[in-house]
N, C-alpha and C. Protein backbone atom coordinates (compact mmCIF):
# COMPACT_ATOMS: atom_id res chain seq x y z
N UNK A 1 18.40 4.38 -9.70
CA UNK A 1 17.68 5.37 -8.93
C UNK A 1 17.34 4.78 -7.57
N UNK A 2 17.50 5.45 -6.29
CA UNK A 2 17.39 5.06 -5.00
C UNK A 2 15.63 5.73 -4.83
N UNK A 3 15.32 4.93 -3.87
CA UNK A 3 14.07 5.16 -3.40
C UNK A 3 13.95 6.35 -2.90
N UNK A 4 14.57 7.58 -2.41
CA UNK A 4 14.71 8.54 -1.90
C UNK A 4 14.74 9.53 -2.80
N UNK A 5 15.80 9.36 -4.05
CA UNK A 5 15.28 10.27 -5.00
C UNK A 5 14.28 9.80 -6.46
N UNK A 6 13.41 9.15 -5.72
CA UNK A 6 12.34 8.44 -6.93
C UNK A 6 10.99 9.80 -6.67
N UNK A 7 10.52 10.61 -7.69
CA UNK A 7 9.50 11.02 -7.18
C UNK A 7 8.68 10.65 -6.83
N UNK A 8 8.09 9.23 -6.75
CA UNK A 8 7.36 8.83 -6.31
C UNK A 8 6.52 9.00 -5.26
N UNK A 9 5.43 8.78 -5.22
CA UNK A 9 4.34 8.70 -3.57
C UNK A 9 3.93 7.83 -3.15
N UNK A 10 4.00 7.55 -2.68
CA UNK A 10 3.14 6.09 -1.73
C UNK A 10 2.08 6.80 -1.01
N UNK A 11 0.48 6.23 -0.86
CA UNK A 11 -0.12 6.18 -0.42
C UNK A 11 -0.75 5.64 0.62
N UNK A 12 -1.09 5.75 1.76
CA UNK A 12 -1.01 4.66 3.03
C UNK A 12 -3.00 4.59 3.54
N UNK A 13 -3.44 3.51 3.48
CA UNK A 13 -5.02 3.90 3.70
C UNK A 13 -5.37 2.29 4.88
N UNK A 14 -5.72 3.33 6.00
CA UNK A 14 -5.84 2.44 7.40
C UNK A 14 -6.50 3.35 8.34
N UNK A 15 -7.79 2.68 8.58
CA UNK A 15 -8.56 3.47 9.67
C UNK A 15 -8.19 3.09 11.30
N UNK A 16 -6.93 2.36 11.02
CA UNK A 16 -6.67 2.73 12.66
C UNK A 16 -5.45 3.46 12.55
N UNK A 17 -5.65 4.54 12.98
CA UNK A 17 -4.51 6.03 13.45
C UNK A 17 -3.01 5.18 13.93
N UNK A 18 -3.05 4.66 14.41
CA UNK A 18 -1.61 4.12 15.18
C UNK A 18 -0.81 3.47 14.17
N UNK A 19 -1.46 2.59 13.11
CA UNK A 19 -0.83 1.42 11.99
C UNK A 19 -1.29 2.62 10.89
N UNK A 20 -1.84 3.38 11.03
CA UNK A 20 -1.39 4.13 9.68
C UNK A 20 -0.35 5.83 10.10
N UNK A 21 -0.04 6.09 11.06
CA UNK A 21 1.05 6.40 11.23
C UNK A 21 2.19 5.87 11.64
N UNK A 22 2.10 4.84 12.05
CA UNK A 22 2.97 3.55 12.05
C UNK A 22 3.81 3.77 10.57
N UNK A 23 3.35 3.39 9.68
CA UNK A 23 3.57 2.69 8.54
C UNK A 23 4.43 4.22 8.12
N UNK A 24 3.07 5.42 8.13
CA UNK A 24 3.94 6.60 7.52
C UNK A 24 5.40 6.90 7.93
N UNK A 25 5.33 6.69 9.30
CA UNK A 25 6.99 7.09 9.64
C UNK A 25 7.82 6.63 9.51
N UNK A 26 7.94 4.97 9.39
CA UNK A 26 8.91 4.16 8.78
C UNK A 26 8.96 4.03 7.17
N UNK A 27 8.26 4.40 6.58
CA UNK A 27 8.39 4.66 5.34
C UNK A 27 9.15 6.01 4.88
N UNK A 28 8.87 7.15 5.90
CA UNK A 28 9.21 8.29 6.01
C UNK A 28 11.17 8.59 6.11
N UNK A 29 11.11 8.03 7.34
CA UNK A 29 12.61 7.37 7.82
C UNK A 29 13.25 6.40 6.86
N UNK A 30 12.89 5.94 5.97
CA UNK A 30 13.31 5.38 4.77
C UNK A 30 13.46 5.69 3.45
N UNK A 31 13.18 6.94 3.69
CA UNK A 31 13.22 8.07 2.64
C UNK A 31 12.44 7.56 1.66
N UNK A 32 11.35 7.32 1.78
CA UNK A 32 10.35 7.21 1.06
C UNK A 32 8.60 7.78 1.30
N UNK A 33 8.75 8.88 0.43
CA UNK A 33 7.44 9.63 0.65
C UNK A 33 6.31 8.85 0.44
N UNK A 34 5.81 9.42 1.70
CA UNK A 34 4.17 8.86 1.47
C UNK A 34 3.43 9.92 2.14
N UNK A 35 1.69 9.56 2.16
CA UNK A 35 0.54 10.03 2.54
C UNK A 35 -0.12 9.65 3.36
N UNK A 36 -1.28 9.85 3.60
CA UNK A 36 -2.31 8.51 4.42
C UNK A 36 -3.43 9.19 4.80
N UNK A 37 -4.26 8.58 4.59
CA UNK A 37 -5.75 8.48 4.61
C UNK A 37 -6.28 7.66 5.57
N UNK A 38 -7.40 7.85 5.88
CA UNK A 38 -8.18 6.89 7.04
C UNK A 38 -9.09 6.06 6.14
N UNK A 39 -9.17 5.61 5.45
CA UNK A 39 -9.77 4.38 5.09
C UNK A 39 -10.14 4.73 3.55
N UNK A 40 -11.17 3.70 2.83
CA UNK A 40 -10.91 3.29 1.82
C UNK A 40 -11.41 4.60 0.49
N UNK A 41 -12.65 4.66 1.31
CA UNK A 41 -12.75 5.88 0.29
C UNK A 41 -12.09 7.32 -0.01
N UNK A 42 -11.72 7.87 0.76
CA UNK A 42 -10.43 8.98 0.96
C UNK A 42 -9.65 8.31 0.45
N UNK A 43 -9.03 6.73 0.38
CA UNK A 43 -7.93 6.54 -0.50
C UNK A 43 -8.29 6.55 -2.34
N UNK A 44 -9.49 5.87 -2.44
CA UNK A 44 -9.75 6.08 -3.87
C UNK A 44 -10.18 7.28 -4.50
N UNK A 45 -10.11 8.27 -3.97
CA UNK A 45 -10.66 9.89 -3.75
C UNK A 45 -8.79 10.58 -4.10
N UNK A 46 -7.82 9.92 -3.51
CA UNK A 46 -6.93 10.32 -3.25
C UNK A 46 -6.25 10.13 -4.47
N UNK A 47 -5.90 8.85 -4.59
CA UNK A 47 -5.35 8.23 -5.61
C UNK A 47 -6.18 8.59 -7.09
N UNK A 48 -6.97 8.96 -7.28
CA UNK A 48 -7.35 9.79 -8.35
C UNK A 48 -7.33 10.94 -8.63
N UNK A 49 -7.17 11.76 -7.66
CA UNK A 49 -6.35 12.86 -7.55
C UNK A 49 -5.30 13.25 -8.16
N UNK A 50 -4.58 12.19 -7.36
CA UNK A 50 -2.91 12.27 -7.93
C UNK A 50 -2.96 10.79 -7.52
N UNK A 51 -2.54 10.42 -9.14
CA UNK A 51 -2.17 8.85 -9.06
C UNK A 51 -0.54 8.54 -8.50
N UNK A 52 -0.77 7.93 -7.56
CA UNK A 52 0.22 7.08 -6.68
C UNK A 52 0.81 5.78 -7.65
N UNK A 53 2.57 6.12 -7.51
CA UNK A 53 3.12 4.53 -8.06
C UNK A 53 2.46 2.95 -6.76
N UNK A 54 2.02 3.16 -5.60
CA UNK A 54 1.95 2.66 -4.69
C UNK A 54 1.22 3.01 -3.99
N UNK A 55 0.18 2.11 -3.59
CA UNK A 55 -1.04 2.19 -2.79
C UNK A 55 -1.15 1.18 -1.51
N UNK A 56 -1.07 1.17 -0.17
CA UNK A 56 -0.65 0.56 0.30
C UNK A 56 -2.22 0.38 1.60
N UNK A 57 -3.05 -0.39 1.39
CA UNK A 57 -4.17 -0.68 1.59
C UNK A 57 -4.25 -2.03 2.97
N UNK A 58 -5.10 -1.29 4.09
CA UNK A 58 -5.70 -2.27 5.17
C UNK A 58 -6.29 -3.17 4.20
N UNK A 59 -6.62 -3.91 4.68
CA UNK A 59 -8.12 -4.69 3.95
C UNK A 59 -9.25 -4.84 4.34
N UNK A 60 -9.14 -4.47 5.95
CA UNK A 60 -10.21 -4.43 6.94
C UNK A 60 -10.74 -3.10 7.05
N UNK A 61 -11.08 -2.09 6.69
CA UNK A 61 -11.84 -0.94 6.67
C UNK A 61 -13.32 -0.58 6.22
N UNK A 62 -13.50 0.02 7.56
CA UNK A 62 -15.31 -0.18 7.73
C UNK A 62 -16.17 0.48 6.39
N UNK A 63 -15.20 1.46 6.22
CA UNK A 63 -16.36 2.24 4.46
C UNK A 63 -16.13 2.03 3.55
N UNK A 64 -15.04 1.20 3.31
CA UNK A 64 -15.03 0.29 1.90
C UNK A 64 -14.02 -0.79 2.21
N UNK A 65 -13.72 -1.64 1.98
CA UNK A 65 -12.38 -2.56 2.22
C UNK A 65 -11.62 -2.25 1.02
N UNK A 66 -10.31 -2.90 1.56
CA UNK A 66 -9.24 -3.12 0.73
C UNK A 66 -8.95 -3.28 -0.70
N UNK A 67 -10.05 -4.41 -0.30
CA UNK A 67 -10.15 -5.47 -1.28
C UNK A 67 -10.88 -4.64 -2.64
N UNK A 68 -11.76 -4.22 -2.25
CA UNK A 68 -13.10 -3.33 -3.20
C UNK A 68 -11.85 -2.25 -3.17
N UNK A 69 -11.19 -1.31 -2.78
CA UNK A 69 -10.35 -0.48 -3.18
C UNK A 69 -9.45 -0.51 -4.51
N UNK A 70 -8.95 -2.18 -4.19
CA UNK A 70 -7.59 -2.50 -5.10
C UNK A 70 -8.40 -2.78 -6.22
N UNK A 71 -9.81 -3.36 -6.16
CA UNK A 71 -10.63 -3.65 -7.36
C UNK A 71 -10.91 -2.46 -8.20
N UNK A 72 -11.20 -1.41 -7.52
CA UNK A 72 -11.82 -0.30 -8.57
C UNK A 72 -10.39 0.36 -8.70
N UNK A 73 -9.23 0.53 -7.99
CA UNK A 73 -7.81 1.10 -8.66
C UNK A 73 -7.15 0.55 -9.77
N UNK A 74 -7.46 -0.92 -10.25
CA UNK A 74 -7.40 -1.95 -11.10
C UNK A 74 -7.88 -1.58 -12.11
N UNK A 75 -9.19 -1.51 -11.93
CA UNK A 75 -10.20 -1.58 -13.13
C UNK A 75 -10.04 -0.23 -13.61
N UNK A 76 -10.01 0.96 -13.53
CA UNK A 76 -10.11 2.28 -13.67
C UNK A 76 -8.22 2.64 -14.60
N UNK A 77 -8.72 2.77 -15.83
CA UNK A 77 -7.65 3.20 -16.54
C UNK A 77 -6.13 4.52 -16.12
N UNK A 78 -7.15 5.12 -15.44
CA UNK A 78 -6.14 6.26 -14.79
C UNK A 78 -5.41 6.24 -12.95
N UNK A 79 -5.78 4.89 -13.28
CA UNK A 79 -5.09 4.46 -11.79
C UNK A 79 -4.70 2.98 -11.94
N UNK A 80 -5.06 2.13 -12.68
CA UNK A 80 -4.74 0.48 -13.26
C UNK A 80 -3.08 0.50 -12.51
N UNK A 81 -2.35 1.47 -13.23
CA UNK A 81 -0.92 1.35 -12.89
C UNK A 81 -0.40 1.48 -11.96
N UNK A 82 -1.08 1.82 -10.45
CA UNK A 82 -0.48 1.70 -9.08
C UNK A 82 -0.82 0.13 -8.84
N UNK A 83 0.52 0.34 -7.99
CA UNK A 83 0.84 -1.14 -7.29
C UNK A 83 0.49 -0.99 -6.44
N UNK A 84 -0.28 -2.04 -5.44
CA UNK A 84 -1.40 -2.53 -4.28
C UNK A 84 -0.56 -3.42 -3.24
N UNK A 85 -0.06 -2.78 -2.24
CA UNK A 85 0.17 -3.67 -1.00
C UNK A 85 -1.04 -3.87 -0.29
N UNK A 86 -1.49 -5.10 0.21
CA UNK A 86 -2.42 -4.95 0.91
C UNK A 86 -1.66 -5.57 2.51
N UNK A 87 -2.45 -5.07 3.48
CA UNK A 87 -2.15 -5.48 4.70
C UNK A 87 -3.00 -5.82 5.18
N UNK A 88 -2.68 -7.08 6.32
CA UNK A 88 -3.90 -7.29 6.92
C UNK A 88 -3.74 -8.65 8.06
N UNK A 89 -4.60 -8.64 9.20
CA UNK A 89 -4.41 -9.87 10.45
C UNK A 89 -4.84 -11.04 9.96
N UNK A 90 -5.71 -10.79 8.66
CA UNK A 90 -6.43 -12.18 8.22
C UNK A 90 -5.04 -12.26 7.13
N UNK A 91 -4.36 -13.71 7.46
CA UNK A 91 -3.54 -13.87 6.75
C UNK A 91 -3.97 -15.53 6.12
N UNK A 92 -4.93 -16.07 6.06
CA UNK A 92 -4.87 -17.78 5.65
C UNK A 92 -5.23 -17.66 4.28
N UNK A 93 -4.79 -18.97 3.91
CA UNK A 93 -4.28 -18.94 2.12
C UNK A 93 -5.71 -18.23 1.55
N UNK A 94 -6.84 -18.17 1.90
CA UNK A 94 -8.18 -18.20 1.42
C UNK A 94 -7.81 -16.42 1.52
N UNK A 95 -7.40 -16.11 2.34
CA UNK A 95 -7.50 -14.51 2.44
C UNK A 95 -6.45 -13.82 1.40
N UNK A 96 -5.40 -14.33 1.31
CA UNK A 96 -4.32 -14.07 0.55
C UNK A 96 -4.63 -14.14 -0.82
N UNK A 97 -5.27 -15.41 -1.10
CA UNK A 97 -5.61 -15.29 -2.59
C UNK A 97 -6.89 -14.82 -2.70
N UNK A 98 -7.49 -14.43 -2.21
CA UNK A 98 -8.49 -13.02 -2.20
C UNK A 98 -8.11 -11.79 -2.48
N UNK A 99 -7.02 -11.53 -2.21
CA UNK A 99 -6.25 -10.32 -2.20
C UNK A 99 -5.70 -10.20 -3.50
N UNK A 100 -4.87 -11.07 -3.78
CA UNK A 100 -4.25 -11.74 -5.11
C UNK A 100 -5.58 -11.58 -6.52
N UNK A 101 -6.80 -11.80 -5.71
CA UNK A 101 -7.56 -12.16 -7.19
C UNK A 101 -7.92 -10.70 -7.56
N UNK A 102 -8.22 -9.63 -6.32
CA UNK A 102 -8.60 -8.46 -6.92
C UNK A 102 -7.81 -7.30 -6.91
N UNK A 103 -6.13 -8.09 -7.46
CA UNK A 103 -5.55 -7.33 -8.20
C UNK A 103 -4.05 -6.67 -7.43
N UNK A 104 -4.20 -7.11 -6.30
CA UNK A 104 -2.75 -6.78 -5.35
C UNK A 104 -1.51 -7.17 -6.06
N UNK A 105 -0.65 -6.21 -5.50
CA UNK A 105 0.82 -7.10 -5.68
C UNK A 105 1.58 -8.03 -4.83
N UNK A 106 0.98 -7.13 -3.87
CA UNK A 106 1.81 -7.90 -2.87
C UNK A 106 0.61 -8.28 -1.53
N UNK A 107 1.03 -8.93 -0.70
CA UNK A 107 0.05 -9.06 1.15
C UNK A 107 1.37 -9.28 1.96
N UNK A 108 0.79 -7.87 2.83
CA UNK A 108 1.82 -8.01 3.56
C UNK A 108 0.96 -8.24 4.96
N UNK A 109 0.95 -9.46 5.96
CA UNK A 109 0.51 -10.12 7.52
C UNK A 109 0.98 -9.31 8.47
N UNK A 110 0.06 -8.39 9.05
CA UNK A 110 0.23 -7.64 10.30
C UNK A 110 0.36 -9.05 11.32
N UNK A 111 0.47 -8.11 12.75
CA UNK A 111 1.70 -7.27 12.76
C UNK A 111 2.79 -7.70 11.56
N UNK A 112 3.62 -6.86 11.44
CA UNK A 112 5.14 -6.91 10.67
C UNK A 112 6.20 -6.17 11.29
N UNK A 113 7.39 -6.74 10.24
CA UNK A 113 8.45 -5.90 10.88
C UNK A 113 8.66 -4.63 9.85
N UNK A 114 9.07 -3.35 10.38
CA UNK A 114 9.59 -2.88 9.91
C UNK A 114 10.40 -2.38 8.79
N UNK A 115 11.07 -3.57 9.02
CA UNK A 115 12.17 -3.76 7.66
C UNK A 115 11.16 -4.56 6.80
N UNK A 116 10.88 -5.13 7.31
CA UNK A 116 9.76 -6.36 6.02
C UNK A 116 8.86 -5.07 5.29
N UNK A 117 8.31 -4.17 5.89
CA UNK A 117 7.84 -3.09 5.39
C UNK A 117 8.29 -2.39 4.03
N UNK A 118 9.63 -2.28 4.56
CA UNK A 118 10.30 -0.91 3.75
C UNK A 118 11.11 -2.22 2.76
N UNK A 119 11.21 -3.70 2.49
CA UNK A 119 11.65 -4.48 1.54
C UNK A 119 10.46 -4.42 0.85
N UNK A 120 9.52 -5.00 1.16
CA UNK A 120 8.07 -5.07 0.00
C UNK A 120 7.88 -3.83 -0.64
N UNK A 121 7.90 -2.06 0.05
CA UNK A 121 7.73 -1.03 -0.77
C UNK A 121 8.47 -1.08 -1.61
N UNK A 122 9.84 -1.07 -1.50
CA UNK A 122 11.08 -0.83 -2.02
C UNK A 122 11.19 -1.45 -3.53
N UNK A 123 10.94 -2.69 -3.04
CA UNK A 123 10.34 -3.94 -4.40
C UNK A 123 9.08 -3.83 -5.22
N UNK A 124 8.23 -3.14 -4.94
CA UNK A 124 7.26 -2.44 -5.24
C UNK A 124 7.61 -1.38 -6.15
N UNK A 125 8.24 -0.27 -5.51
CA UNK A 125 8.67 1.14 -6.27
C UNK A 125 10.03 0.94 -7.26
N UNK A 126 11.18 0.15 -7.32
CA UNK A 126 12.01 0.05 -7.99
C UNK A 126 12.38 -1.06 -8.03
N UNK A 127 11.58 -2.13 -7.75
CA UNK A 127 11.96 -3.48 -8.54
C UNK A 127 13.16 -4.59 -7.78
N UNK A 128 13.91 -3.51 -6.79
CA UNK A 128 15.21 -4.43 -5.83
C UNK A 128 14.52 -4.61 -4.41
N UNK A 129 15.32 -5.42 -3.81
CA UNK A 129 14.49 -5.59 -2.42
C UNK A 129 15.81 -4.65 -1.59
N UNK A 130 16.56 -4.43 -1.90
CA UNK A 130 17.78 -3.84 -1.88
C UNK A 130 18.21 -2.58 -2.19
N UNK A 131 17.39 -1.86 -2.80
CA UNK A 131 18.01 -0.49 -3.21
C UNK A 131 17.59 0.80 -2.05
N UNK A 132 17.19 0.04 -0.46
CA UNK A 132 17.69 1.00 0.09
C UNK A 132 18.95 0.79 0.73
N UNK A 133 19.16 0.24 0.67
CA UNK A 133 20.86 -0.18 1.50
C UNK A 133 22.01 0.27 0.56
């Protein structure tokens, strides 16, 4: 199954407008649907809604962080099963395995590229780093 015809959703949650339509359109252009929200609580509002295979989380957001996001999507039985990209400028080992402890799959270090983007979802939603090509 290609990422394009996966029903899947990805969820995108970033209170700065530019990196969270950033993210939507290259995900978009990669034929991979997503959403997006302005920060943390609209994402955990969201994602319980309609649970997302993929949640793709700032970590820096002023009304809840990341971090506390991926924790209660974790802990919460009807959302445990989305996978947690987190993003973020604080990239040093202390931040990373912060990220790591409350439950991420992945950290992905703003800025990024593009393609580094749509490899981590990709690997995320179907397991290849490769199955959009």
């Amino acid at each position: 199954m290609t990422v394009a015809s996966a029903p899947h959703r990805v969820l995108i949650a970033d209170d700065d407008d530019d990196i969270r339509r950033l993210v939507e359109i290259v995900l978009q252009k990669a034929g991979i649907p997503a959403d997006s929200v302005d920060g943390g609580i609209p994402a955990l509002e969201a994602a319980r809604t309609a649970c997302r295979q993929l949640v793709v989380l700032d970590v820096r957001m002023p009304d809840m962080s990341g971090l506390e996001v991926c924790r209660q999507l974790k802990a919460d039985d009807a959302t445990s099963c989305s996978h947690v990209l987190l993003m973020s400028s604080d990239y040093t080992t202390e931040d990373v395995a912060a990220g790591y402890a409350a439950g991420a799959d992945d950290y992905l270090p703003k800025p990024f590229s593009p393609g580094e983007l749509v490899r981590r979802v990709t690997r995320l939603l179907v397991g290849s780093p490769d199955s959009t090509t």
